[in-house]
C-alpha atoms as a PDB file:
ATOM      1  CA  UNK A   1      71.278 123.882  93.653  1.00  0.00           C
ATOM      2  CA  UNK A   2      73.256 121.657  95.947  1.00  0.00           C
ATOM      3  CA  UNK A   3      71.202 122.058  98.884  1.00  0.00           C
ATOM      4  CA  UNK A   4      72.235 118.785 100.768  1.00  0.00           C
ATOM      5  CA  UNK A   5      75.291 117.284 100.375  1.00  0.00           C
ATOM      6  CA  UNK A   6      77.804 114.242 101.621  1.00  0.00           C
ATOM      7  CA  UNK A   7      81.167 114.791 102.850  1.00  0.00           C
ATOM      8  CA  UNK A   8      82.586 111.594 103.372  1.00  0.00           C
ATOM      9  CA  UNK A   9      85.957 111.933 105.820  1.00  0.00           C
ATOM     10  CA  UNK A  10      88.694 109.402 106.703  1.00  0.00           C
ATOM     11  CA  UNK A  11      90.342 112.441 108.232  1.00  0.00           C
ATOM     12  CA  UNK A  12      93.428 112.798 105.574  1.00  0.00           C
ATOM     13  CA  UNK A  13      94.781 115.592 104.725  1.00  0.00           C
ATOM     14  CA  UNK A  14      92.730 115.142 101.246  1.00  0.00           C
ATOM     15  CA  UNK A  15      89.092 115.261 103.010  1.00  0.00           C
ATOM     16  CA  UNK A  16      90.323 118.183 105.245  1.00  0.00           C
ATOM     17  CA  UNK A  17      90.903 120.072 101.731  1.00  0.00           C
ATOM     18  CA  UNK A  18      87.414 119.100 100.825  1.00  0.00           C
ATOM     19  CA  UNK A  19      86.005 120.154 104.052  1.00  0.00           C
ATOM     20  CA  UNK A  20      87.216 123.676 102.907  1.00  0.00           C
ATOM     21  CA  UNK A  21      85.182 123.467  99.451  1.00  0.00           C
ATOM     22  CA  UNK A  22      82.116 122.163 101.666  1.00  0.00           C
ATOM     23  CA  UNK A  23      82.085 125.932 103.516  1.00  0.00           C
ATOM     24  CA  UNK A  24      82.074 127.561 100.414  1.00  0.00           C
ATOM     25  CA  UNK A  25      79.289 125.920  99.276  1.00  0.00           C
ATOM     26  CA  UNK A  26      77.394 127.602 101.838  1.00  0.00           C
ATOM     27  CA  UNK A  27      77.315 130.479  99.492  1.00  0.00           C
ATOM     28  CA  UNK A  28      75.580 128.402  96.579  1.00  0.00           C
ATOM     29  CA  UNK A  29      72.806 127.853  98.842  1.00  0.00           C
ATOM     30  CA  UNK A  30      73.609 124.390 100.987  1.00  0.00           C
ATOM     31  CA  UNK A  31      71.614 124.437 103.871  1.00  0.00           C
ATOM     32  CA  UNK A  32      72.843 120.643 105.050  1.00  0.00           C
ATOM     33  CA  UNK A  33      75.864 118.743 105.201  1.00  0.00           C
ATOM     34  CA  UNK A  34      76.065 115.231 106.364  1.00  0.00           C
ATOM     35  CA  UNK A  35      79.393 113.887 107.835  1.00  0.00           C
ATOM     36  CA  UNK A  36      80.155 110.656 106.923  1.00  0.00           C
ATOM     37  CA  UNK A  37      82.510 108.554 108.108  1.00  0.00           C
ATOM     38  CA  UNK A  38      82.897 104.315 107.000  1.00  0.00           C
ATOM     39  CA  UNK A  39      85.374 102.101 109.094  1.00  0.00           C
ATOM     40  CA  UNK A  40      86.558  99.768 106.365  1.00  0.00           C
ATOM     41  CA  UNK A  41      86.755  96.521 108.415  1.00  0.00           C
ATOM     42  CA  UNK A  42      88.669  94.540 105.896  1.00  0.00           C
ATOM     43  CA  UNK A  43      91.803  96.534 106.335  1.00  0.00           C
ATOM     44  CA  UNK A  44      91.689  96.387 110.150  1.00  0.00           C
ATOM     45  CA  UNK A  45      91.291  92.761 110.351  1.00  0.00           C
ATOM     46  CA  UNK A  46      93.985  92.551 108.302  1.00  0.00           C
ATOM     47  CA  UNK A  47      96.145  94.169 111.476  1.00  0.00           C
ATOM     48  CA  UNK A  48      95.169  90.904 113.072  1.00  0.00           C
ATOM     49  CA  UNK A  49      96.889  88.985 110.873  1.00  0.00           C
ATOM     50  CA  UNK A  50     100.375  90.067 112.443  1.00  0.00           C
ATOM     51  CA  UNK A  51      98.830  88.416 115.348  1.00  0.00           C
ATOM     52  CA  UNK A  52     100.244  85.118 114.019  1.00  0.00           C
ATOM     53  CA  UNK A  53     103.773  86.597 114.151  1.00  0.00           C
ATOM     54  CA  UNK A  54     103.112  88.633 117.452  1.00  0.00           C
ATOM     55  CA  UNK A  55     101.241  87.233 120.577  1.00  0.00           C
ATOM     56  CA  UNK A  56      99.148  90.222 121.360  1.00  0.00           C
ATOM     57  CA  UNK A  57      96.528  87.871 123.290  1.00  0.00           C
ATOM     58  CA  UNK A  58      92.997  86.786 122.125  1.00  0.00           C
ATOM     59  CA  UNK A  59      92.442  88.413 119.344  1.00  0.00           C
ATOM     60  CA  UNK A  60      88.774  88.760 119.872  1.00  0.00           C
ATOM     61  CA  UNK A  61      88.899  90.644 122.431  1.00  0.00           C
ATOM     62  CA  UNK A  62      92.497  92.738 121.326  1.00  0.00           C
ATOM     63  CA  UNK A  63      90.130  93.660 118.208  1.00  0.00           C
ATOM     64  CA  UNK A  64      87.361  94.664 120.212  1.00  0.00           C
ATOM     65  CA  UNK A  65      89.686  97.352 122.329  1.00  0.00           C
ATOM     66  CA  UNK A  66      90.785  98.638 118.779  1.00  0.00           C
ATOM     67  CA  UNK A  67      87.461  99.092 117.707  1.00  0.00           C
ATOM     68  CA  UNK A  68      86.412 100.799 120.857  1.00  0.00           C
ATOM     69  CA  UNK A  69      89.597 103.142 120.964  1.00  0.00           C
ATOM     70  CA  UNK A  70      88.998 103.958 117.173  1.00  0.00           C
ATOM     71  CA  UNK A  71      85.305 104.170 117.216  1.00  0.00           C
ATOM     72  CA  UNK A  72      85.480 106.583 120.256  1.00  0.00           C
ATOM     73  CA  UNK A  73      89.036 108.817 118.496  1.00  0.00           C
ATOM     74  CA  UNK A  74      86.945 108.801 115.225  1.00  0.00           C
ATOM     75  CA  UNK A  75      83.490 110.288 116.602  1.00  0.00           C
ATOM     76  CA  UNK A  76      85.127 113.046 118.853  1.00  0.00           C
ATOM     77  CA  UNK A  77      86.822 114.132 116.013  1.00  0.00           C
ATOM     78  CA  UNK A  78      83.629 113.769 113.814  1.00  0.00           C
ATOM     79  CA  UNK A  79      81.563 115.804 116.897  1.00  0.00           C
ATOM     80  CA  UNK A  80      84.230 119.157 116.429  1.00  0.00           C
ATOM     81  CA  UNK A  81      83.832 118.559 112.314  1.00  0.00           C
ATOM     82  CA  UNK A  82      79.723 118.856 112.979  1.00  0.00           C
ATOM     83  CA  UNK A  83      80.290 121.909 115.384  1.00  0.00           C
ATOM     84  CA  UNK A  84      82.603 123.595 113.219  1.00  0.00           C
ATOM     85  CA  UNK A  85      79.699 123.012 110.305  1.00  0.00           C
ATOM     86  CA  UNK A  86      77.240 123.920 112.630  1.00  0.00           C
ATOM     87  CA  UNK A  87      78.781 127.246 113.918  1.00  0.00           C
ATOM     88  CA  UNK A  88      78.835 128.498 110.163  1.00  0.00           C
ATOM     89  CA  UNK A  89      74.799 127.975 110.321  1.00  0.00           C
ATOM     90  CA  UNK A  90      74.903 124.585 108.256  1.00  0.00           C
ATOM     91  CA  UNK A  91      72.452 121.707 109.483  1.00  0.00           C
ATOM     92  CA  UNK A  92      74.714 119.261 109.983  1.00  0.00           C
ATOM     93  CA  UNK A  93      74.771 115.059 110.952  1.00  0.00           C
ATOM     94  CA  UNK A  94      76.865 112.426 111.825  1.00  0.00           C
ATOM     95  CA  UNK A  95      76.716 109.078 109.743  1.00  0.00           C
ATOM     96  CA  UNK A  96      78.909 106.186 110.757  1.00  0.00           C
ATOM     97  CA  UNK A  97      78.842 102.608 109.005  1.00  0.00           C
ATOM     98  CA  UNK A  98      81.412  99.942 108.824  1.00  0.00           C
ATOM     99  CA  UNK A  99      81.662  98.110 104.979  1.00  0.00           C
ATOM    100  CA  UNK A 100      83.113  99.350 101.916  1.00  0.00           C
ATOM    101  CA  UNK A 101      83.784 102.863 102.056  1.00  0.00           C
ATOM    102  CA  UNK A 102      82.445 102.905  97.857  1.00  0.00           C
ATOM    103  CA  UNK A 103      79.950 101.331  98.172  1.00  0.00           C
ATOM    104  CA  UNK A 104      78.326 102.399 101.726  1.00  0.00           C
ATOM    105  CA  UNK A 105      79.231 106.350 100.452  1.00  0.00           C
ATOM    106  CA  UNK A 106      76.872 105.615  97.143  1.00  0.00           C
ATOM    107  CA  UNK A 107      74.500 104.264  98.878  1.00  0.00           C
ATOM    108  CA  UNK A 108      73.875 106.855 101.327  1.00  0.00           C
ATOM    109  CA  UNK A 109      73.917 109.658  99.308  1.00  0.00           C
ATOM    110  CA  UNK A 110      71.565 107.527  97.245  1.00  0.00           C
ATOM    111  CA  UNK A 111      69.433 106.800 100.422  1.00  0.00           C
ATOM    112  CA  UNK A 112      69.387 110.407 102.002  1.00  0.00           C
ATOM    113  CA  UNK A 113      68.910 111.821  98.132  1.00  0.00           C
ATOM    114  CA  UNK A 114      71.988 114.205  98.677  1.00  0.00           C
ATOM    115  CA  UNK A 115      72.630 116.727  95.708  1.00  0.00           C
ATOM    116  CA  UNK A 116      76.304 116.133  95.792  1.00  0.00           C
ATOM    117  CA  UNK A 117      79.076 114.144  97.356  1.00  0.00           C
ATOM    118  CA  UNK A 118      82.578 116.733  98.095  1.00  0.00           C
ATOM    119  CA  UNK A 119      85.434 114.373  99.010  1.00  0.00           C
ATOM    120  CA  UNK A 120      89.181 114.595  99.014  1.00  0.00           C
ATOM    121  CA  UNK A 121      91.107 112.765  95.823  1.00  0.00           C
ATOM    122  CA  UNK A 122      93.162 110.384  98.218  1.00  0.00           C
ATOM    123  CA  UNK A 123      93.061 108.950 101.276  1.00  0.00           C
ATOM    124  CA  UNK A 124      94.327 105.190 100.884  1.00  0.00           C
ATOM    125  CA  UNK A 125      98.060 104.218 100.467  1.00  0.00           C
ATOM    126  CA  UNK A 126      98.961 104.489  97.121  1.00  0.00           C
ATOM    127  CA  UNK A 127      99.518 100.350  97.125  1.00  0.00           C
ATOM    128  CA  UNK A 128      96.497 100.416  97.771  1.00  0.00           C
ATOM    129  CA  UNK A 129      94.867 102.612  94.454  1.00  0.00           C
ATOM    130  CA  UNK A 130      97.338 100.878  92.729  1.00  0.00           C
ATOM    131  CA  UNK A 131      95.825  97.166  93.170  1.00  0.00           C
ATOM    132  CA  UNK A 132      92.463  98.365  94.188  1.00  0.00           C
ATOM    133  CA  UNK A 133      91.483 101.621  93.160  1.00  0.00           C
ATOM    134  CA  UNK A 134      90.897 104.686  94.840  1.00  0.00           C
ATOM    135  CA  UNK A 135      87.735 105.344  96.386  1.00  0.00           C
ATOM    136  CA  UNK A 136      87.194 108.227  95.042  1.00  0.00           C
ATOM    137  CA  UNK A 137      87.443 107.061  91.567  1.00  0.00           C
ATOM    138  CA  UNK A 138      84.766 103.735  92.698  1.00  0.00           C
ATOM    139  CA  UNK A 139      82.306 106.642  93.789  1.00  0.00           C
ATOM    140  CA  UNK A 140      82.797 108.946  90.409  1.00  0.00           C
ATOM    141  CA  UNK A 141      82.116 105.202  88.500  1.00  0.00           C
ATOM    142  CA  UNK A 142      79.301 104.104  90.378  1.00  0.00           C
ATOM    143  CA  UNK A 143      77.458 107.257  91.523  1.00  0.00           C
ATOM    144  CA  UNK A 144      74.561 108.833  89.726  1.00  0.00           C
ATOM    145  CA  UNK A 145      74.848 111.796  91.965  1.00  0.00           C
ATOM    146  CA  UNK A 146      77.097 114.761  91.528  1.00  0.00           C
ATOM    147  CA  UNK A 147      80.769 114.208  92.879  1.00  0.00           C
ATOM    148  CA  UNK A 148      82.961 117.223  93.377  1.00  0.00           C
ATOM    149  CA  UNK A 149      86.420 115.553  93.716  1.00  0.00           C
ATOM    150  CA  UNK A 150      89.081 118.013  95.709  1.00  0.00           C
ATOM    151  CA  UNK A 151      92.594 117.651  94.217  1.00  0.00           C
ATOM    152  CA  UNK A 152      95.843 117.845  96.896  1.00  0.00           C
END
């Protein structure tokens, strides 16, 4: 039934309790899991901002060594989260975008025709679902795939 799915991670403690409900699945039948991970990069230019209070140098260049560290953090982690997948006989991949975490989640389950997208109830600040919405809750509204949501 749900033989390919999305699991979207931002590495909370939320999509950790996902990943949990993605294993099970095994036993319905998924064959293929596809790890996806979206760097948001609204929120970290908005680090840069404090550069106007804080001389951290040119900021070019202090956002390219963020990017770097956090690109290169983010896929090791994403590498053991395949492996572990892997090792329980799922086919498993690694999809990385930058963009609206919604909106690029939609659109590539759409795009890789998943069967359904697992993913943790919260993972932004709650200012931030406050003002904006959670993510979750954009992907439930916008999807016309499945969407397991895992409550904390």
């Amino acid at each position: 039934m749900f033989r390919k799915i999305l699991y979207p991670t931002d590495f909370s403690e939320n999509a950790i309790k996902a990943l949990e409900y993605v294993k099970k699945l095994k036993e319905a039948g998924t064959e293929e899991v596809l790890i996806v991970h979206i760097y948001d990069k609204k929120k970290i230019n908005a680090l840069w901002e404090v550069h106007e209070i804080i001389d951290f140098g040119d900021p070019r260049l202090e956002e390219k060594k963020v990017l770097d560290q956090l690109l290169e953090h983010s896929f090791n982690k994403l590498k053991k989260l395949e492996k572990e997948l892997k090792d329980l006989g799922f086919k498993a991949e690694i999809i990385v975008k930058e963009g609206d975490p919604a909106t690029e989640i939609t659109r590539i389950a759409e795009e890789e025709k998943v069967s359904l997208i697992v993913l943790g109830e919260k993972g932004e600040s709650a200012l931030e679902q406050l003002f904006l919405g959670s993510t979750a809750g954009k992907i439930v509204r916008d999807s016309h795939i499945p969407v397991l949501v895992v409550k904390m």
